[in-house]
Protein backbone atom coordinates (compact mmCIF):
# COMPACT_ATOMS: atom_id res chain seq x y z
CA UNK A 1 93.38 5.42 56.53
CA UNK A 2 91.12 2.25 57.89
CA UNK A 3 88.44 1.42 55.24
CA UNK A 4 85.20 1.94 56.68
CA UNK A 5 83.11 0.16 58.75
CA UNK A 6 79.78 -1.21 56.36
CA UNK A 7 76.54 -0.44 58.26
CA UNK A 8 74.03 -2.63 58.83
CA UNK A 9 70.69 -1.96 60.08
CA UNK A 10 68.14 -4.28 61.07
CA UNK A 11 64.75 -3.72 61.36
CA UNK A 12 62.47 -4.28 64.65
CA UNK A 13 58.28 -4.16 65.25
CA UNK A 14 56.21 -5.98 67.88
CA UNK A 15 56.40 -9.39 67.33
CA UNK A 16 59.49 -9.78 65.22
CA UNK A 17 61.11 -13.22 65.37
CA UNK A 18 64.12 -13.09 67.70
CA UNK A 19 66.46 -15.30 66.25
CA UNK A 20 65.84 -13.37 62.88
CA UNK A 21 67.10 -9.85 64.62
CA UNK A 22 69.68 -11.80 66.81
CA UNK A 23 71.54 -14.48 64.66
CA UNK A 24 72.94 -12.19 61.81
CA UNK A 25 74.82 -9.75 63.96
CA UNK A 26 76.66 -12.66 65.79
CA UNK A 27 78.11 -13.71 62.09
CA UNK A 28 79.16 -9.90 61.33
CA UNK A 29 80.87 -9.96 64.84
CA UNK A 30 83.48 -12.47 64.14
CA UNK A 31 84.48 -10.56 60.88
CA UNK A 32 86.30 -7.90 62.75
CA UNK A 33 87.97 -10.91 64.43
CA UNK A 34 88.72 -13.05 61.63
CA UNK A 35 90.72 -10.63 59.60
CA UNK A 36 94.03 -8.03 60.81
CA UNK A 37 92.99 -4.52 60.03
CA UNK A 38 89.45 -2.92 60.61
CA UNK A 39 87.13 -3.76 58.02
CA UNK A 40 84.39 -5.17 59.38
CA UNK A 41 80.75 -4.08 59.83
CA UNK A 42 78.49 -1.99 62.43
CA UNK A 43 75.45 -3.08 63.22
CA UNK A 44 72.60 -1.69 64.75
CA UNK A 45 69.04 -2.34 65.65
CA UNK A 46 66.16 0.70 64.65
CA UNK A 47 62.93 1.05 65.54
CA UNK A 48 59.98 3.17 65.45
CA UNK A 49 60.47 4.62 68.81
CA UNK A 50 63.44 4.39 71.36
CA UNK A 51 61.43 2.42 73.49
CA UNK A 52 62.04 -1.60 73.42
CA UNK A 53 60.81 -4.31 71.79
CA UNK A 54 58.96 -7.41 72.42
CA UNK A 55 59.78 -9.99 70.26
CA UNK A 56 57.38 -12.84 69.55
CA UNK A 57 60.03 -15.13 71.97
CA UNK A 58 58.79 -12.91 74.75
CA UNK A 59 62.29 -11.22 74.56
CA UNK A 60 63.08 -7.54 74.92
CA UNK A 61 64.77 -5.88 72.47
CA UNK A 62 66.66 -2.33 72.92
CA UNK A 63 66.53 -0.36 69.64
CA UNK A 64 69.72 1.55 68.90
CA UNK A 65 68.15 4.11 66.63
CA UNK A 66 65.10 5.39 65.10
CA UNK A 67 63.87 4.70 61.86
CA UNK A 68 64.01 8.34 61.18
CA UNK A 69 67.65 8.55 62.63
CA UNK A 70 68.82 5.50 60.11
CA UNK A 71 67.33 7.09 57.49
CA UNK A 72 69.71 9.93 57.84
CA UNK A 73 72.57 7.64 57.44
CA UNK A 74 74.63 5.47 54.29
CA UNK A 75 73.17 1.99 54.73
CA UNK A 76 75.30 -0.84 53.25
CA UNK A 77 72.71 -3.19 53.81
CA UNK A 78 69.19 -2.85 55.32
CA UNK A 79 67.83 -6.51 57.04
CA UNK A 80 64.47 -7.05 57.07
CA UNK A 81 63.19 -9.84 59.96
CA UNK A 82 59.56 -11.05 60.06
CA UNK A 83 57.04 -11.91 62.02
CA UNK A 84 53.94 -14.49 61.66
CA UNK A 85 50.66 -15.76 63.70
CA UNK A 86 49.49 -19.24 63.74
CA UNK A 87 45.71 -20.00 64.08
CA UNK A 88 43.83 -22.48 66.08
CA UNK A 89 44.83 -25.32 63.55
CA UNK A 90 48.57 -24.34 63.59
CA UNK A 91 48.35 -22.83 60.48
CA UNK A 92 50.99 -20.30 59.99
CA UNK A 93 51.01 -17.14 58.24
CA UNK A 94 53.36 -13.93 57.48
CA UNK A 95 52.14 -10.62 59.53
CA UNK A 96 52.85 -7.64 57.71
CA UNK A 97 52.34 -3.82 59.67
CA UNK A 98 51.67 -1.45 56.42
CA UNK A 99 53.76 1.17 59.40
CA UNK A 100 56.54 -1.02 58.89
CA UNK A 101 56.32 -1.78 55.40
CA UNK A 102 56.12 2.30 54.59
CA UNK A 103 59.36 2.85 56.87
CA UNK A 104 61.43 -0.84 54.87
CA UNK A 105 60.52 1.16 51.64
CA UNK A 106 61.73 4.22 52.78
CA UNK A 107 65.26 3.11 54.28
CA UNK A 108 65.74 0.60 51.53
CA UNK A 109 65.73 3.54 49.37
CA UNK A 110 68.63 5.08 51.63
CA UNK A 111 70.95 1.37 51.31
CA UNK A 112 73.41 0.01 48.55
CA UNK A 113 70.87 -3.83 49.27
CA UNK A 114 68.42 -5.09 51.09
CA UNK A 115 67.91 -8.59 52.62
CA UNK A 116 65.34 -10.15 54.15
CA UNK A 117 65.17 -12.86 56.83
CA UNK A 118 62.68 -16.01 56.33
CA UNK A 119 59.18 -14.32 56.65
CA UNK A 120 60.49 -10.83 56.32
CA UNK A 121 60.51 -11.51 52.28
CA UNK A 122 56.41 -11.05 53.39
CA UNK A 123 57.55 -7.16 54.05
CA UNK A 124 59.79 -6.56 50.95
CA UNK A 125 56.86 -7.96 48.77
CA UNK A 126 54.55 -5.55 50.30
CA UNK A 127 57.06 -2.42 50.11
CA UNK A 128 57.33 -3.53 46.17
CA UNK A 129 60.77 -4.70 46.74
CA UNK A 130 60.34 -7.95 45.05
CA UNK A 131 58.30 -7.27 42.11
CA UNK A 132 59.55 -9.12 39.15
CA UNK A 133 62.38 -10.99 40.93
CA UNK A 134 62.68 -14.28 41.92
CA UNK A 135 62.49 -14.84 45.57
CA UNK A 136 62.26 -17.39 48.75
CA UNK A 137 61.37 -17.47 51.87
CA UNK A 138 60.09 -20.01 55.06
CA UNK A 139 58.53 -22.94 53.27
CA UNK A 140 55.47 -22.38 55.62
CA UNK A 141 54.56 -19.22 54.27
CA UNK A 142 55.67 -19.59 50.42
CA UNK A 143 52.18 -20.60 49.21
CA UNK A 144 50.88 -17.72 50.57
CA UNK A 145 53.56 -15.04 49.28
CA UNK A 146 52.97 -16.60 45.76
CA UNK A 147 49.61 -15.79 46.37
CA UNK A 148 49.27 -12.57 47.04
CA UNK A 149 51.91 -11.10 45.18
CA UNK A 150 51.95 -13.02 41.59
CA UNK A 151 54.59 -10.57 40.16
CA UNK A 152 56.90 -12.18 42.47
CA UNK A 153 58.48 -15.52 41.19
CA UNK A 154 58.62 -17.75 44.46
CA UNK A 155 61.04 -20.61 44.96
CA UNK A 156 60.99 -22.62 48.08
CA UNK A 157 63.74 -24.55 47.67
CA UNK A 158 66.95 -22.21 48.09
CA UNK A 159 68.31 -21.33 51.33
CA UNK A 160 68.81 -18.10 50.05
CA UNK A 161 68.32 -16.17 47.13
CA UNK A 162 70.19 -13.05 45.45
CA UNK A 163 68.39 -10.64 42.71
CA UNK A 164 70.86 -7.85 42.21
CA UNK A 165 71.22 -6.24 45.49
CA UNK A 166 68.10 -7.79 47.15
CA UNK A 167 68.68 -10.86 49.10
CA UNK A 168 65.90 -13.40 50.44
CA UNK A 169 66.41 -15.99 52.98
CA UNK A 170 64.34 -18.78 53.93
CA UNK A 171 63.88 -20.56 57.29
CA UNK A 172 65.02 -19.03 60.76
CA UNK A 173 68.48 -20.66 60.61
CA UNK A 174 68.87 -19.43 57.48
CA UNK A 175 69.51 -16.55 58.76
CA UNK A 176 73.12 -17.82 59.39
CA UNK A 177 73.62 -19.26 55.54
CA UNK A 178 72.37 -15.52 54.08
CA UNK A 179 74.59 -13.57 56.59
CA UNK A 180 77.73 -15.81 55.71
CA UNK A 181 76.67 -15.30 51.99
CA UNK A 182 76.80 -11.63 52.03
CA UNK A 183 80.33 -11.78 54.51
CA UNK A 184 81.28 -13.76 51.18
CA UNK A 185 79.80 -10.96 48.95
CA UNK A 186 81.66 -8.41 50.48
CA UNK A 187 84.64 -10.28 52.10
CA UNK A 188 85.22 -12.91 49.88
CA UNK A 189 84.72 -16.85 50.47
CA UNK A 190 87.93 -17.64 52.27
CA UNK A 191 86.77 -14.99 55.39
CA UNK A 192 83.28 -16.61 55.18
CA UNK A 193 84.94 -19.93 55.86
CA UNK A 194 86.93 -18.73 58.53
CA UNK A 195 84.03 -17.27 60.32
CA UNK A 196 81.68 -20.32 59.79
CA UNK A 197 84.46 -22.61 61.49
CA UNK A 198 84.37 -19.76 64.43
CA UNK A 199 80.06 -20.54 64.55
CA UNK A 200 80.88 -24.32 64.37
CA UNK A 201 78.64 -24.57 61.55
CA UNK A 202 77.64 -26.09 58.01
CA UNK A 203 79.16 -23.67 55.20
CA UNK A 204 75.78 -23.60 53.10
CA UNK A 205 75.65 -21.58 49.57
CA UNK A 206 73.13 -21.03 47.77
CA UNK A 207 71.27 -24.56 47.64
CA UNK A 208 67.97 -25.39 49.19
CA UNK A 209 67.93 -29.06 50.38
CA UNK A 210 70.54 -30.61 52.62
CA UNK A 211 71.61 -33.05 50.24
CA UNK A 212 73.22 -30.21 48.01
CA UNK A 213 74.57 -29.05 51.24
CA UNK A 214 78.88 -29.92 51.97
CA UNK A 215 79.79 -29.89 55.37
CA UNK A 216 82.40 -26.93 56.62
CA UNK A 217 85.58 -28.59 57.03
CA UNK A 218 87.21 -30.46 60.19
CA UNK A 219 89.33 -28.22 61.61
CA UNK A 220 93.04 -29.61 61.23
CA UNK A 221 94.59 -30.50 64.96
CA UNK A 222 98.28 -29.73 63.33
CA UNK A 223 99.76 -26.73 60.94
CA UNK A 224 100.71 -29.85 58.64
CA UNK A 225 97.08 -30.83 57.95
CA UNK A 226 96.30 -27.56 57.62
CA UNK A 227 98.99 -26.37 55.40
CA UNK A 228 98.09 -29.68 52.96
CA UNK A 229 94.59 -28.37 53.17
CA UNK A 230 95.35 -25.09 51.93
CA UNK A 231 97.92 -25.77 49.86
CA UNK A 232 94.83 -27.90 47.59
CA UNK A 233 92.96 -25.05 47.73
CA UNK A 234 95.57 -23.30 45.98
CA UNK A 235 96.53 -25.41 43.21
CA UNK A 236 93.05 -27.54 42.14
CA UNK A 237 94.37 -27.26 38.52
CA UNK A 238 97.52 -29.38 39.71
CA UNK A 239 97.44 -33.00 39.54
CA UNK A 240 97.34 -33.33 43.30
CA UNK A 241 97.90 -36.98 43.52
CA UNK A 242 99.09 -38.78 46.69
CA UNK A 243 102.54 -38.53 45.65
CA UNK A 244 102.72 -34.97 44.87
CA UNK A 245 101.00 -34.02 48.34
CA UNK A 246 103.37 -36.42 50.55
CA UNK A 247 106.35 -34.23 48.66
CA UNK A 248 104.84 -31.17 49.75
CA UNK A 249 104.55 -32.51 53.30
CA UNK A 250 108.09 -33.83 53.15
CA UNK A 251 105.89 -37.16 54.48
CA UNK A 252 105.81 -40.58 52.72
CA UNK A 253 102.47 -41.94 50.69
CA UNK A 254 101.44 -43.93 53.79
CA UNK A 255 102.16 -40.95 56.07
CA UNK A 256 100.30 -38.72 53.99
CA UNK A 257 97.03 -41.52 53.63
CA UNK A 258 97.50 -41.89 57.53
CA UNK A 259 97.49 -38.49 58.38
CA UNK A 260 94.41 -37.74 55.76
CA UNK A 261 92.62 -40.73 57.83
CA UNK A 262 93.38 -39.52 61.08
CA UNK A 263 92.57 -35.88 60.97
CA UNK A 264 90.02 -35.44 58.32
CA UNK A 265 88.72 -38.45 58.30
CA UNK A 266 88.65 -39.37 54.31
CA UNK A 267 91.46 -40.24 51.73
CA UNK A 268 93.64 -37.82 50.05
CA UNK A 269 91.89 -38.24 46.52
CA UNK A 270 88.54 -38.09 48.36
CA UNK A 271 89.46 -35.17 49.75
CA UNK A 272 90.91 -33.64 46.50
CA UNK A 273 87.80 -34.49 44.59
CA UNK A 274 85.45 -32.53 47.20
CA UNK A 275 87.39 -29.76 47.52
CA UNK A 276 87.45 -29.53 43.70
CA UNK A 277 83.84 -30.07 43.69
CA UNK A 278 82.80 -26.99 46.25
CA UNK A 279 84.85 -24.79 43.79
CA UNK A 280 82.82 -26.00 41.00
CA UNK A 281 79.44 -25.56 42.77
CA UNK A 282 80.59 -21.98 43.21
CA UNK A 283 81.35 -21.63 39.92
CA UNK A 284 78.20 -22.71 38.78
CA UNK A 285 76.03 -20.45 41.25
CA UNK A 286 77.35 -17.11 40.37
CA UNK A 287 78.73 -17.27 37.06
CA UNK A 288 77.89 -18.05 33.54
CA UNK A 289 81.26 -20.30 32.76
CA UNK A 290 80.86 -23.08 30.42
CA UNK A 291 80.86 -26.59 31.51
CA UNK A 292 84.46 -27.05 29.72
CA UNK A 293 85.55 -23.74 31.38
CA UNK A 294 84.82 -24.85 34.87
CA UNK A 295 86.57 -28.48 34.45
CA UNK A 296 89.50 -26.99 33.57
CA UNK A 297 89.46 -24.49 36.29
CA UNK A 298 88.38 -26.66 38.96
CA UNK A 299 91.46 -29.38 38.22
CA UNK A 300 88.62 -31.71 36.75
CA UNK A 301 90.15 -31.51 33.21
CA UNK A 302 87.47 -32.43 31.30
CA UNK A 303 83.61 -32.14 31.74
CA UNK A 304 83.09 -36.04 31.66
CA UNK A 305 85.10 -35.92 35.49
CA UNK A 306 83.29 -33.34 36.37
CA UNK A 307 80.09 -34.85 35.75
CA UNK A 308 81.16 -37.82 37.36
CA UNK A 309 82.57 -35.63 40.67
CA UNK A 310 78.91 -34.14 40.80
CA UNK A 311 76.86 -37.63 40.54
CA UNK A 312 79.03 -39.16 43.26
CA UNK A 313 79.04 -36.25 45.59
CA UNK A 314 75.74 -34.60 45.31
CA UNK A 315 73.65 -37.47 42.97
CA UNK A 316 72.90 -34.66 40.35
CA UNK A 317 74.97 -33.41 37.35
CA UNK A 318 76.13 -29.46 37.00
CA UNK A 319 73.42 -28.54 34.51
CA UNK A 320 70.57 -29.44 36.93
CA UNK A 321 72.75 -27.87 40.05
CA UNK A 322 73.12 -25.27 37.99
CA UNK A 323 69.46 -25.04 36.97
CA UNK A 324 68.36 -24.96 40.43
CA UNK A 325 70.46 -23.02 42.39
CA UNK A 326 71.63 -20.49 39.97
CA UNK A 327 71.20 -17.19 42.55
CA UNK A 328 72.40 -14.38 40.16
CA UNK A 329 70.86 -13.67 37.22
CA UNK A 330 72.03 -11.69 34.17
């Protein structure tokens, strides 16, 4: 029997953002594709009525279902958009309907998590979603969520935050880094991968300023690269050295440092190092491993490498990654 499809419903009002509503579904859609059996995910779009939408883009929306008809059904996960007004000095603010905010509680009370897109973190505050978790949303509007809702512990900086089973993102694009994050949840990281190469995008985790952010990787033009490339993924505790991937490409050193050049457009040990380094930064964003623990794991040996790895990479050391872009807490 074919596991289930998860449901996802997103959330639409009068004035809702239109990337926000549209951008997450298009990342769910390739799941389906990416993988050989169906898993995968439904989505659909509710609303008060059955009547459309206007979205503050100008764009009509058509709702699938009612709020009253979702809340009637097992939601995996519930996404909240949002919506804001700027004044005559372009001073924006979150707009939050207390309609809408009544009808988030209620169906967030029907799904296993909720997430909210940039400004919609404005709505979960309101519905008492956020109270006593950390959260983030645009950086526009963070000064004034902190403000009105005190209980709420507001960090600007992440692309994305996760408090249990709620889930805040920040800016409109964002909306791309949460829904890949919550493919990853649910899917594992290797699918989320596979799907960001699909969007042609930057594979950002949980970090909130580009420099902490490692680009997706080139997709290889021949099965060889991509074979070497998966084959380090595999084994980051070997030793991995030049020699021991030209063996395993049945390729000599120069070959290998050629081919490394040519289609990915670094060195082999370069390449090692980073690859070595984006398993660490997992590591250190969703679990409580040692320092020693996640050298060893990550093919870094000891933590001295490690810290080394980190400083040349991302010019910080994994305590203060760590630090700042821990998204689960305990």
């Amino acid at each position: 029997m074919a596991p289930a499809e998860r449901l996802i419903v997103i959330v639409l009002f009068e004035g809702v953002d239109l990337l926000d509503v549209t951008g997450p579904p298009e990342v769910f859609s390739l799941v389906r594709r990416e993988t050989d059996d169906a898993t995968g995910y439904r989505v659909v779009l509710a609303a008060e009525t059955a009547a459309p939408v206007t979205t503050a883009a100008g764009v009509r929306v058509l709702p699938d279902v009612t709020f009253d008809e979702a809340a009637g059904r097992a939601i995996d996960t519930l996404l909240v958009p949002g919506a804001v007004e700027v004044d005559g000095e372009r001073r924006v603010s979150a707009v939050t309907d207390p309609a809408v905010v009544a009808r988030v509680k209620e169906l967030a009370a029907h799904a296993r998590r909720v997430a909210s897109v940039c400004v919609g973190a404005h709505i979960l505050a309101a519905a008492g979603l956020l109270d006593g978790r950390r959260a983030t949303t645009h950086w526009s509007t963070a000064g004034q969520l902190a403000a009105e809702y005190p209980e709420i512990e507001v960090d600007a900086d992440p692309i994305f935050i996760r408090e249990g089973e709620v889930w805040t993102g920040a800016g409109i694009s964002a909306c791309l880094d949460l829904s890949l994050a919550l493919v990853a949840d649910d899917f594992g990281e290797e699918l989320a991968l596979r799907v960001a190469r699909q969007l042609v995008m930057y594979l950002k985790r949980p970090s909130g300023q580009s420099q902490f952010s490692v680009p997706l990787e080139p997709v290889s033009t021949t099965r060889r690269t991509e074979d070497l490339r998966h084959h380090i993924t595999a084994n980051l505790t070997a030793p991995l050295t030049v020699a021991d991937l030209a063996a395993h490409a049945h390729v000599g050193e120069r070959q290998l440092t050629r081919i490394f050049k040519t289609e990915l457009g670094t060195t082999p040990s370069a390449y090692v190092e980073s690859a070595r380094v984006e398993r660490a930064r997992n590591r250190l964003e969703t679990t409580d491993e040692t320092l020693e623990r996640i050298a060893s794991t990550c093919g870094f040996g000891t933590t001295d490498t490690l810290v080394r790895a980190f400083r040349r990479q991302l010019d910080t050391t994994p305590t203060e990654y760590r630090r700042r872009f821990r998204t689960v807490r305990g």
